[in-house]
C-alpha atoms as a PDB file:
ATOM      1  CA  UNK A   1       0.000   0.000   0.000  1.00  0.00           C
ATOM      2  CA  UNK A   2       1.187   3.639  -0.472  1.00  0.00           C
ATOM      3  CA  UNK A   3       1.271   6.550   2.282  1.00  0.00           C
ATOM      4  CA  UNK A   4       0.321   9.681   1.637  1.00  0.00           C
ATOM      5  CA  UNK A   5       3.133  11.715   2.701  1.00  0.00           C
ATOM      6  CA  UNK A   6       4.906  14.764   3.897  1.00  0.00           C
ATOM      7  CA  UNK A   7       7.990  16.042   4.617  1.00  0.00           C
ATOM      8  CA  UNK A   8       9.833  14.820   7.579  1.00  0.00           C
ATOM      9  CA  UNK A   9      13.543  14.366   8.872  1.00  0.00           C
ATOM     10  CA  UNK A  10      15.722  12.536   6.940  1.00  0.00           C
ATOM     11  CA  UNK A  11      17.447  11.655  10.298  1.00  0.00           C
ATOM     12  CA  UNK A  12      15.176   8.852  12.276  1.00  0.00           C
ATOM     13  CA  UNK A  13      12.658   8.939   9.092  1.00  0.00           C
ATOM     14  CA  UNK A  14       9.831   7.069  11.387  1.00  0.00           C
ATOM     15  CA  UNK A  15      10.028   9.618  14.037  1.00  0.00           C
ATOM     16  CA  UNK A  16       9.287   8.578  17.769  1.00  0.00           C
ATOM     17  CA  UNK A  17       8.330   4.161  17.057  1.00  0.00           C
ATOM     18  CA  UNK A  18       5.644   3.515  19.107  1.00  0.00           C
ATOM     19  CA  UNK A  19       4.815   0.148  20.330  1.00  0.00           C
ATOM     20  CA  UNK A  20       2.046  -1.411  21.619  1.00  0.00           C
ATOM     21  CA  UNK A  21       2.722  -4.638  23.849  1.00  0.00           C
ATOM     22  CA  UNK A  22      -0.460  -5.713  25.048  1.00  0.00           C
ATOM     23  CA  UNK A  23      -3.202  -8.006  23.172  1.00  0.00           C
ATOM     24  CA  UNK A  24      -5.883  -7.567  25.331  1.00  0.00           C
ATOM     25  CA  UNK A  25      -8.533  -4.878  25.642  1.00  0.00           C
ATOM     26  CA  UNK A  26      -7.368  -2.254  28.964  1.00  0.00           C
ATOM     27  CA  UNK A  27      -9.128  -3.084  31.997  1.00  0.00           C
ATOM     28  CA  UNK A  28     -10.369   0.712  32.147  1.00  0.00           C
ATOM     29  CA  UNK A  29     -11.791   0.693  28.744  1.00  0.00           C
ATOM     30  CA  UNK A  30     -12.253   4.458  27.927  1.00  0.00           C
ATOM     31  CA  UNK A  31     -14.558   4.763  24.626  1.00  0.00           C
ATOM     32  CA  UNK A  32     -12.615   7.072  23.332  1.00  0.00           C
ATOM     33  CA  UNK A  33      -9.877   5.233  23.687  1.00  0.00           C
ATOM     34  CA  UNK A  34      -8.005   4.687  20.048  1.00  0.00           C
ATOM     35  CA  UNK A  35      -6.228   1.640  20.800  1.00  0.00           C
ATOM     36  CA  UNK A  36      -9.618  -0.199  22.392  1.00  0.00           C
ATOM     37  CA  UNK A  37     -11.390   1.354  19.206  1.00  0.00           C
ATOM     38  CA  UNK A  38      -9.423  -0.826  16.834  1.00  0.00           C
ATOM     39  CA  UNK A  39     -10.358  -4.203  16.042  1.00  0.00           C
ATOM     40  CA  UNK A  40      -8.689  -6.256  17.855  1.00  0.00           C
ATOM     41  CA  UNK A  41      -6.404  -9.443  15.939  1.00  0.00           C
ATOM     42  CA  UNK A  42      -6.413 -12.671  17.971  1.00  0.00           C
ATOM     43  CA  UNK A  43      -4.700 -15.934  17.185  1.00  0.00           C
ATOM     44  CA  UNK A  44      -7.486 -17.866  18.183  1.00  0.00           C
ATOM     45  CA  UNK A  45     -10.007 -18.508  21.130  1.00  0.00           C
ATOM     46  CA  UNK A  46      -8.837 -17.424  24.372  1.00  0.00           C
ATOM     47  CA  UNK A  47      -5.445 -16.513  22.743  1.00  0.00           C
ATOM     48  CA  UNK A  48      -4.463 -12.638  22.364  1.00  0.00           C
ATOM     49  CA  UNK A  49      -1.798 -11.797  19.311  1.00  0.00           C
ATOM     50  CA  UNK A  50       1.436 -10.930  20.329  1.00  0.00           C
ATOM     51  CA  UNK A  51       5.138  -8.943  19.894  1.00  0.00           C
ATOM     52  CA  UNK A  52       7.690 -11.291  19.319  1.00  0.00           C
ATOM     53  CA  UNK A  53      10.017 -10.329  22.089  1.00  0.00           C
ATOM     54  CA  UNK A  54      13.238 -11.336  18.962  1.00  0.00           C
ATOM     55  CA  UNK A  55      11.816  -9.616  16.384  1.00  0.00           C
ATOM     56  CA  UNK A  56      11.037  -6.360  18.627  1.00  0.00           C
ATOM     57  CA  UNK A  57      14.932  -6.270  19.481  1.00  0.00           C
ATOM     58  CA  UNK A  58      15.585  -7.022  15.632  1.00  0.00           C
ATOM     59  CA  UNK A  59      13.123  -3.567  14.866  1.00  0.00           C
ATOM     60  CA  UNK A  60      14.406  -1.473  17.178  1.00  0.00           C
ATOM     61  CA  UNK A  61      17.941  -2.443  16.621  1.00  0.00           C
ATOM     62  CA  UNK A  62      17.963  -1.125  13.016  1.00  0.00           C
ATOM     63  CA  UNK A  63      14.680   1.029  11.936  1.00  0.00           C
ATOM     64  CA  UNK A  64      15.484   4.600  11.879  1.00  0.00           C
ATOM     65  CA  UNK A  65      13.450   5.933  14.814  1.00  0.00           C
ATOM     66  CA  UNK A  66      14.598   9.005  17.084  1.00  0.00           C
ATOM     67  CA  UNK A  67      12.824   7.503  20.144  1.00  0.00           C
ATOM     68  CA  UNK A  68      11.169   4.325  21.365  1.00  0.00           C
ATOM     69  CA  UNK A  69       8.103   4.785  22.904  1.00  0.00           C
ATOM     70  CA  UNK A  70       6.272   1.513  24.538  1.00  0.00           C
ATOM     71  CA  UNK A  71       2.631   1.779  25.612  1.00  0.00           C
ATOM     72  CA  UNK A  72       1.177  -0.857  28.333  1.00  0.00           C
ATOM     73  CA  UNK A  73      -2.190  -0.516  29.248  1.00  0.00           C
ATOM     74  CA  UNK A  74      -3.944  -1.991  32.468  1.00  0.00           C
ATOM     75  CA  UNK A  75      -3.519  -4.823  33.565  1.00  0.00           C
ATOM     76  CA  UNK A  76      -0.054  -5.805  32.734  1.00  0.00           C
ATOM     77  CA  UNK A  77      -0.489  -8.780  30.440  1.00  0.00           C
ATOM     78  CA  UNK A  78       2.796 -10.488  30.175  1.00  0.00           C
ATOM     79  CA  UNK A  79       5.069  -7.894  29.150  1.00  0.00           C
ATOM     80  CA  UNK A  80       8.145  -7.809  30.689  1.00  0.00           C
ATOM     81  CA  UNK A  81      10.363  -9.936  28.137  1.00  0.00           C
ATOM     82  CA  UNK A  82       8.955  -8.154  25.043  1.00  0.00           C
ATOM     83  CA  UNK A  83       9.625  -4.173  26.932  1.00  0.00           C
ATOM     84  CA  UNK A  84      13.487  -6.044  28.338  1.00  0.00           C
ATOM     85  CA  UNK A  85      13.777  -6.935  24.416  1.00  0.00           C
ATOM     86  CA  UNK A  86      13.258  -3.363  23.175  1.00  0.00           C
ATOM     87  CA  UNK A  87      15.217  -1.273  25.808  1.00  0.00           C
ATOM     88  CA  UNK A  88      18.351  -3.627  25.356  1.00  0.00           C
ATOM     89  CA  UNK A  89      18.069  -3.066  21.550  1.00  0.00           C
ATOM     90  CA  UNK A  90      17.144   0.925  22.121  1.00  0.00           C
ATOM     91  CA  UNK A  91      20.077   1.357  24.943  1.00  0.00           C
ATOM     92  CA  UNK A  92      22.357  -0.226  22.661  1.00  0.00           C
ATOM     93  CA  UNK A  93      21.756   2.096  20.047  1.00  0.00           C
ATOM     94  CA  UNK A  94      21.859   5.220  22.408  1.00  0.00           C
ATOM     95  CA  UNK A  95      18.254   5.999  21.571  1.00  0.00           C
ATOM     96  CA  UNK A  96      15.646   7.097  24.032  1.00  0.00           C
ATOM     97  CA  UNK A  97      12.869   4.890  25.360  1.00  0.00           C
ATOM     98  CA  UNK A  98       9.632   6.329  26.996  1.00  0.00           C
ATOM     99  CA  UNK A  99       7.083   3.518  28.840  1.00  0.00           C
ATOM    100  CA  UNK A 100       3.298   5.223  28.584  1.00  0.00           C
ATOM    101  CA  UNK A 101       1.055   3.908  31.056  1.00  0.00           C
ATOM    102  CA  UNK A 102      -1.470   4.227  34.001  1.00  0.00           C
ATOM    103  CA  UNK A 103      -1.048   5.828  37.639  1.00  0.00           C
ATOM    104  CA  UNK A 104      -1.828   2.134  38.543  1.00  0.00           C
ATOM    105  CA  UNK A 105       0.193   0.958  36.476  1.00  0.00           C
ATOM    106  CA  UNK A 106       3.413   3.099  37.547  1.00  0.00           C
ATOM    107  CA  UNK A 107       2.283   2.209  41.002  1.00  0.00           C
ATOM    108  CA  UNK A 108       2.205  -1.409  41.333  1.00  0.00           C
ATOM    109  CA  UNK A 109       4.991  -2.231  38.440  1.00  0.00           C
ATOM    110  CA  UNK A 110       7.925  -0.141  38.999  1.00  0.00           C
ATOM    111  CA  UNK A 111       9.794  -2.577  38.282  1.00  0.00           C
ATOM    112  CA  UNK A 112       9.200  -2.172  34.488  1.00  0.00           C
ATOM    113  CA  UNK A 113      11.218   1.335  34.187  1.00  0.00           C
ATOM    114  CA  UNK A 114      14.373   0.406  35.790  1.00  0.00           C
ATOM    115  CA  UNK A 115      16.183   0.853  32.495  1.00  0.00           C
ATOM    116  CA  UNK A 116      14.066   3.546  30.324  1.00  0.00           C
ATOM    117  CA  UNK A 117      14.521   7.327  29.853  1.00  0.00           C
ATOM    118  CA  UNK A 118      10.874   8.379  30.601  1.00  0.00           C
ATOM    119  CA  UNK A 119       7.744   7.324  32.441  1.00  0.00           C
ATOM    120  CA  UNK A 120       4.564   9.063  30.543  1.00  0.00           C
ATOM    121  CA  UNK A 121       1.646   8.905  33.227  1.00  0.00           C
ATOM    122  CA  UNK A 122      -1.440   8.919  31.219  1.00  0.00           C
ATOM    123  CA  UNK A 123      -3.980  11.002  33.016  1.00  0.00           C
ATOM    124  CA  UNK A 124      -7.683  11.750  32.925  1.00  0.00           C
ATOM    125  CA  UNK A 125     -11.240  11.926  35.174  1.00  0.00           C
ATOM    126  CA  UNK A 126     -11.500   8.062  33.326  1.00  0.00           C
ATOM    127  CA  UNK A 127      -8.471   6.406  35.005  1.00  0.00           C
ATOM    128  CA  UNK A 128      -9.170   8.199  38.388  1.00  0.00           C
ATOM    129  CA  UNK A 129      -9.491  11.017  40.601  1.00  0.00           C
ATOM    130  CA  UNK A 130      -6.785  13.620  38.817  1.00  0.00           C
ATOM    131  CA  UNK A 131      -5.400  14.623  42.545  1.00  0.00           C
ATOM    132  CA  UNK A 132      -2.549  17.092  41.981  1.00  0.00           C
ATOM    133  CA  UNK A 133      -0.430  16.680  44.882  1.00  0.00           C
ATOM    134  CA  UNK A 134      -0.270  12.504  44.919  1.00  0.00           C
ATOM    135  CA  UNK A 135       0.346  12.870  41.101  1.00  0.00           C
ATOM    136  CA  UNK A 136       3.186  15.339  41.947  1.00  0.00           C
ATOM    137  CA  UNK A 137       4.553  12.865  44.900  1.00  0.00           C
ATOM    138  CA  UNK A 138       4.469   9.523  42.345  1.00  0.00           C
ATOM    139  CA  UNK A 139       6.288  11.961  39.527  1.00  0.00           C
ATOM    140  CA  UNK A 140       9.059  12.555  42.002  1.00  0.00           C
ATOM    141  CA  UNK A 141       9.557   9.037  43.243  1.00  0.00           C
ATOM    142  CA  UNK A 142       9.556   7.902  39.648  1.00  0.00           C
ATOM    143  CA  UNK A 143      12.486  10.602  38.904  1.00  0.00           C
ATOM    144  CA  UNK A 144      16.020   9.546  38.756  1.00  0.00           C
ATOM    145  CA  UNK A 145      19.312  11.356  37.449  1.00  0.00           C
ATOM    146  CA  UNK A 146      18.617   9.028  34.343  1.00  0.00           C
ATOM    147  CA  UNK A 147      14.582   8.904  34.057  1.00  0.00           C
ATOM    148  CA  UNK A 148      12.467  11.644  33.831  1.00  0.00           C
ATOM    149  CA  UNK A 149       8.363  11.845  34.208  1.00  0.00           C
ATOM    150  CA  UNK A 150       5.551  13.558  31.606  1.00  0.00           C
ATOM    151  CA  UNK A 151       2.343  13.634  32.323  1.00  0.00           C
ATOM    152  CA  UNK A 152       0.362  12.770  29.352  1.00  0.00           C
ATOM    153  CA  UNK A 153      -3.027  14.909  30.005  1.00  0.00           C
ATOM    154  CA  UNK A 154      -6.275  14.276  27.636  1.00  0.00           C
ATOM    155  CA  UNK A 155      -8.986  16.747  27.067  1.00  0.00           C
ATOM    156  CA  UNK A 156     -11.629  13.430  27.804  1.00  0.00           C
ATOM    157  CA  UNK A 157     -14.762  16.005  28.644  1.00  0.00           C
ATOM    158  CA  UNK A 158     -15.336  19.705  28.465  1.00  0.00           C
ATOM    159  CA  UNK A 159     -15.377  19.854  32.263  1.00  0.00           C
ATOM    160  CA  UNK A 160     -11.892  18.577  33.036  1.00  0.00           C
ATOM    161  CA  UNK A 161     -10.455  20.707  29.548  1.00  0.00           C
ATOM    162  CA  UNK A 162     -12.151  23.993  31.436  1.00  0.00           C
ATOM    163  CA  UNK A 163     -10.644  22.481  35.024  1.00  0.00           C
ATOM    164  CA  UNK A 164      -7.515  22.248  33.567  1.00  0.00           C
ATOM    165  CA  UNK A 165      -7.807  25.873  31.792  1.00  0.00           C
ATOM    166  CA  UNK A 166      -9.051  26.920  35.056  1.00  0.00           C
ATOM    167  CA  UNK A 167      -5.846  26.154  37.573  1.00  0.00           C
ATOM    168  CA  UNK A 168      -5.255  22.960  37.388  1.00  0.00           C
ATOM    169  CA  UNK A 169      -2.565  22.688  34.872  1.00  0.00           C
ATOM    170  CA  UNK A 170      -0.577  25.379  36.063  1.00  0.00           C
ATOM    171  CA  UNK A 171      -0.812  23.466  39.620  1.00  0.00           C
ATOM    172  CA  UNK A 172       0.628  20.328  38.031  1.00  0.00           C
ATOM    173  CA  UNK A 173       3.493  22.825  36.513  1.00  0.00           C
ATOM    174  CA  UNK A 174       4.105  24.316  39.587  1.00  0.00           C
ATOM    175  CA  UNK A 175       7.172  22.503  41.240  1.00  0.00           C
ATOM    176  CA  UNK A 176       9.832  20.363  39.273  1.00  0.00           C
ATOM    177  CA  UNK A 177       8.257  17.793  39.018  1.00  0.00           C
ATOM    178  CA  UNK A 178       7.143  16.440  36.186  1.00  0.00           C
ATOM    179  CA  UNK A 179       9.772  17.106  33.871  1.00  0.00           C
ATOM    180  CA  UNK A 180       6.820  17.417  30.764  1.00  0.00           C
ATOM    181  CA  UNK A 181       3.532  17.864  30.408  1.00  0.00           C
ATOM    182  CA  UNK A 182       2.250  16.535  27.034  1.00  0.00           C
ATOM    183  CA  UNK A 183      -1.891  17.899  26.077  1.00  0.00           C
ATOM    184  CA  UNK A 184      -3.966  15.668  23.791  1.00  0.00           C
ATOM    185  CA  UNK A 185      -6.956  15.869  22.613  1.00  0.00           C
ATOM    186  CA  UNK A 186      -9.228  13.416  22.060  1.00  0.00           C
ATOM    187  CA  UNK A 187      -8.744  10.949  18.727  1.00  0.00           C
ATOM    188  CA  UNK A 188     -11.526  11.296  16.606  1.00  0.00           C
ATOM    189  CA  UNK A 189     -12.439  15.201  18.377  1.00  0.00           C
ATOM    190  CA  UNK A 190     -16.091  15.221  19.854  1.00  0.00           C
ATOM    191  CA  UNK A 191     -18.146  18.155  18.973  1.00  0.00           C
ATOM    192  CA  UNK A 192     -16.944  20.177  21.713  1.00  0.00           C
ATOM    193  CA  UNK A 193     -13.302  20.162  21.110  1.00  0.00           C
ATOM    194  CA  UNK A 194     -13.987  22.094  17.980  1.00  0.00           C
ATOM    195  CA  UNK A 195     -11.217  24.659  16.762  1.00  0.00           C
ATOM    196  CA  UNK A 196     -12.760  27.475  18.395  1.00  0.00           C
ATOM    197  CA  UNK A 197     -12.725  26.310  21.615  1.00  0.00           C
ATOM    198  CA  UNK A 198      -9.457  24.757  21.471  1.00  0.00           C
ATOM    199  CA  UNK A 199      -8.178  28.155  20.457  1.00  0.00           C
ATOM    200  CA  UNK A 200     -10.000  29.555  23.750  1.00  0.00           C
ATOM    201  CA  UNK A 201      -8.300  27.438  25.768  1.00  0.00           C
ATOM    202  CA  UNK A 202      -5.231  28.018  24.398  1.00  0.00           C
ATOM    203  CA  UNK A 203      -5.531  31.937  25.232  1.00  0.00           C
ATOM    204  CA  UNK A 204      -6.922  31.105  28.688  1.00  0.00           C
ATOM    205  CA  UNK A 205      -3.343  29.267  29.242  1.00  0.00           C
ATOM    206  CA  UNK A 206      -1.412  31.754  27.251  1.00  0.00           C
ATOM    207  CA  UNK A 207       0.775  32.689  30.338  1.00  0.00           C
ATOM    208  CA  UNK A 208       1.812  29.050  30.932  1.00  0.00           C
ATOM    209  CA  UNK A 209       2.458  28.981  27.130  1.00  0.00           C
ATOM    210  CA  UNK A 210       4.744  31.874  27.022  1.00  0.00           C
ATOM    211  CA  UNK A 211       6.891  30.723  30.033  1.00  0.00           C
ATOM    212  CA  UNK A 212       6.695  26.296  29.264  1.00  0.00           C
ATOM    213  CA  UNK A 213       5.979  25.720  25.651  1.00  0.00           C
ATOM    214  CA  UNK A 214       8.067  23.234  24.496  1.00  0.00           C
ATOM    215  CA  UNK A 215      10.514  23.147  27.456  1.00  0.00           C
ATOM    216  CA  UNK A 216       7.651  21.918  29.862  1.00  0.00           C
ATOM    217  CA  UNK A 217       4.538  21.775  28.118  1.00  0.00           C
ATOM    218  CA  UNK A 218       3.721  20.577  25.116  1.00  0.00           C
ATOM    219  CA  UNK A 219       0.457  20.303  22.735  1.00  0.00           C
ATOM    220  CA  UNK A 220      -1.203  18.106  21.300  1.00  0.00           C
ATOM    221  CA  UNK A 221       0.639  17.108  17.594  1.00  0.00           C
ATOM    222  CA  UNK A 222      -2.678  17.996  15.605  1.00  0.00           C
ATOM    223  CA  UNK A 223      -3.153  21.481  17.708  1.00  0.00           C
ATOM    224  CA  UNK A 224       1.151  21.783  16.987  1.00  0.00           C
ATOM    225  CA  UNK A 225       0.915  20.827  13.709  1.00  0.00           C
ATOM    226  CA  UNK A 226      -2.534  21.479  11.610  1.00  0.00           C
ATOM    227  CA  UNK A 227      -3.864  24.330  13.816  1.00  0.00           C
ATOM    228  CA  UNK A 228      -1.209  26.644  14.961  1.00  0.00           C
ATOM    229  CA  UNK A 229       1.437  25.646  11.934  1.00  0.00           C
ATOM    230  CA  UNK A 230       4.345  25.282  14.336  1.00  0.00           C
ATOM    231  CA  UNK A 231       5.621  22.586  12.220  1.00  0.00           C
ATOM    232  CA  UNK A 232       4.809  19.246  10.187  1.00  0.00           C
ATOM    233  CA  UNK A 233       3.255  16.259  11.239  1.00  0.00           C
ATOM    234  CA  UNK A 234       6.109  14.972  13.686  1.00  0.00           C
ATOM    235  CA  UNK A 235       5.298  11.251  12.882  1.00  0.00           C
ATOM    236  CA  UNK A 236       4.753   8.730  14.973  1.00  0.00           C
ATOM    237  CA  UNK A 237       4.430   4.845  13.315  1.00  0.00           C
ATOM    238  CA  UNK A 238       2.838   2.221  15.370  1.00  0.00           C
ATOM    239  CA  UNK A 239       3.748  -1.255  15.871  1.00  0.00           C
ATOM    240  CA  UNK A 240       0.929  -3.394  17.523  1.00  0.00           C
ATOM    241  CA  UNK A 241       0.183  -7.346  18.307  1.00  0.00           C
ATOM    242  CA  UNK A 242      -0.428  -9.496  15.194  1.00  0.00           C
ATOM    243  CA  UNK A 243       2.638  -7.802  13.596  1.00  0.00           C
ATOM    244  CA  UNK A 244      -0.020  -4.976  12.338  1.00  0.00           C
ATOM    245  CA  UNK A 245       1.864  -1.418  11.339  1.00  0.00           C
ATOM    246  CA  UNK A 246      -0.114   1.762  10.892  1.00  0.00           C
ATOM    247  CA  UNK A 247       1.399   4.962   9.284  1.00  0.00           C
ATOM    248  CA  UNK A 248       0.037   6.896  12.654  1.00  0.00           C
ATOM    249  CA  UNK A 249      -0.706   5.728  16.025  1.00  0.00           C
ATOM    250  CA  UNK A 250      -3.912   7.461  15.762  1.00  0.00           C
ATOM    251  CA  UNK A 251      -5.211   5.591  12.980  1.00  0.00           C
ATOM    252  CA  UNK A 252      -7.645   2.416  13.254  1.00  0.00           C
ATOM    253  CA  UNK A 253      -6.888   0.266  10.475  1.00  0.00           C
ATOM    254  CA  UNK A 254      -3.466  -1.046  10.197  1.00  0.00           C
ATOM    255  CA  UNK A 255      -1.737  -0.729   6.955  1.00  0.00           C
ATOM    256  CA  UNK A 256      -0.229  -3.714   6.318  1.00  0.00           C
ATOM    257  CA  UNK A 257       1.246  -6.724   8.502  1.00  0.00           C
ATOM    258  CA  UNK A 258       4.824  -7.752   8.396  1.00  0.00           C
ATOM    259  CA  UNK A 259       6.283 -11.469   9.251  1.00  0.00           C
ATOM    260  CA  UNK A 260      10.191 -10.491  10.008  1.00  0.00           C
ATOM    261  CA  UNK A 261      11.987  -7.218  11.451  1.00  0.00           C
ATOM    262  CA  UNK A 262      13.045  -7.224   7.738  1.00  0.00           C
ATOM    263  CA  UNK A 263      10.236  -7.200   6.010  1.00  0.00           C
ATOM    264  CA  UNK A 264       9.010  -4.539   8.167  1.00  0.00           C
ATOM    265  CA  UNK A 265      12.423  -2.148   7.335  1.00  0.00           C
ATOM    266  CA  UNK A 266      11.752  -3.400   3.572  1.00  0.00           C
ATOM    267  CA  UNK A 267       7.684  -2.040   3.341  1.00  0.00           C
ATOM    268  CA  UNK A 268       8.561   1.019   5.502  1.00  0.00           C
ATOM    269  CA  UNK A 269      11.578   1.703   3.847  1.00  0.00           C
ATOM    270  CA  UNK A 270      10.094   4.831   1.987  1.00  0.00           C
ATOM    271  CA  UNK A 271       8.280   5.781   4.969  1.00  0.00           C
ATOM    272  CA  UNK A 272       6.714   9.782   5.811  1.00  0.00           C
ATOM    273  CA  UNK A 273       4.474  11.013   8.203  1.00  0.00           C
ATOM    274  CA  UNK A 274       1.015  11.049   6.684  1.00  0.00           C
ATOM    275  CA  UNK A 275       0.055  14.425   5.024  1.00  0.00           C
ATOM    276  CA  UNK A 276      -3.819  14.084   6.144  1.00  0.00           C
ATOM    277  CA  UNK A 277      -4.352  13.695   9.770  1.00  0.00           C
ATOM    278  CA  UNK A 278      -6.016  10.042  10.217  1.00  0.00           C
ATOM    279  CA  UNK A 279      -8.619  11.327  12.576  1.00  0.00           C
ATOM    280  CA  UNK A 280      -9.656  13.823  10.609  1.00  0.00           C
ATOM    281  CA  UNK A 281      -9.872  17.769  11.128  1.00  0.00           C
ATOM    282  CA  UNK A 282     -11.318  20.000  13.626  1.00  0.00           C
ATOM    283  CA  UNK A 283     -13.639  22.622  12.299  1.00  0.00           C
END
């Protein structure tokens, strides 16, 4: 299949890799969640598609990606020898890995960051009670001279986008800790997250803008790229169970499946970030 394309570094072509682990639908099942909105490959009854822990370490180890970035959703199904596979491969190629995942998650498993460069804490009303100061505490336990924290912040309702508008993001960006804060928006946008009102709440955090953007704070790669023209599409591939790729994590299809780390490099080989946003635009 062909890509539509646009222009992107020549230098790690497929951007930031992401990678998705898991073959099971999340435990907290958000429904406007894009991973739980794609259908979902099995292998059989009762038997989830999988990474191949090998072939990971093979894809990291020579696709041109800038960064890593491994999502595991909640619960932990099994992961541990696929996300070992893909930092050893990563660390040995000096490139940056980033583990996305729930409060629980970070909680119960820290275990699973002991070698990567970022923990992104995915937050929102949907995973539970967004708390400032506990967030704050679990960002600077998870902090070491190697790992930093982001908070990965989604714009799930209208009331938590004005809450955050309101206060509560500049309270998360008060102290040190965390390191980023990353804004998304929902994937496709619901009626209220029009353009307008993105552009509203954009002015109404204007003064964190002028003192964080892009040092602490970051928006939303749709917002970044199609609204405010602060740059192209900054690509981000996806890699998911059942050996599926897709040109943009946000996308539902996949477009194509691969058998070997090869014949993955081979079909993405002449590989650009999409020119049309896959979920559409905001009017």
């Amino acid at each position: 299949m062909s890509v539509q394309v646009s222009t992107t570094e020549a230098s790690g072509r497929l951007g930031v890799l992401s990678i998705h682990l898991d073959g099971e639908r999340c435990r907290i099942g958000c429904t406007y969640c894009y991973l739980g909105n794609r259908p979902k490959p099995s292998l059989g009854i009762g038997k989830p598609a999988t990474l191949d822990p090998k072939m990971l370490a093979e894809a990291v180890a020579t696709l041109p990606a800038r960064e890593v970035a491994v999502a595991i959703s909640e619960p932990v199904h099994g992961v541990p020898d696929a996300l070992k596979a893909v930092v050893r491969a990563a660390n040995a190629r000096g490139l940056p890995v980033a583990v996305t995942t729930t409060v629980a998650v970070a909680e119960k498993e820290r275990g699973l960051f002991g070698d990567v460069d970022r923990v992104n804490l995915s937050i929102d009303p949907a995973k539970g009670p967004v708390s400032v100061r506990p967030l704050i505490k679990l960002a600077q336990d998870l902090t070491t001279s190697r790992r930093e924290v982001a908070f990965i912040v989604t714009l799930s309702n209208l009331a938590f986008a004005n809450e955050l508008a309101g206060g509560l993001l500049a309270s998360m960006l008060a102290g040190t800790a965390p390191a980023r804060i990353q804004l998304n928006g929902i994937k496709p946008p619901p009626d209220w997250c029009n353009k307008a009102y993105l552009l509203g709440f954009y002015g109404k955090i204007q003064h964190l803008i002028d003192e964080h953007l892009d040092r602490r704070l970051y928006m939303d790669c749709y917002v970044h790229a199609r609204i405010f023209g602060l740059g192209p599409c900054p690509a981000r591939p996806d890699i998911s169970p059942a050996n599926e790729f897709r040109a943009c994590v946000y996308q539902g299809p996949a477009d194509f499946t691969f058998t070997t780390a090869a014949d993955l490099a081979a079909k993405t080989a002449d590989y650009v970030a999409p020119a049309v946003c896959p979920w559409g635009e905001i009017v």
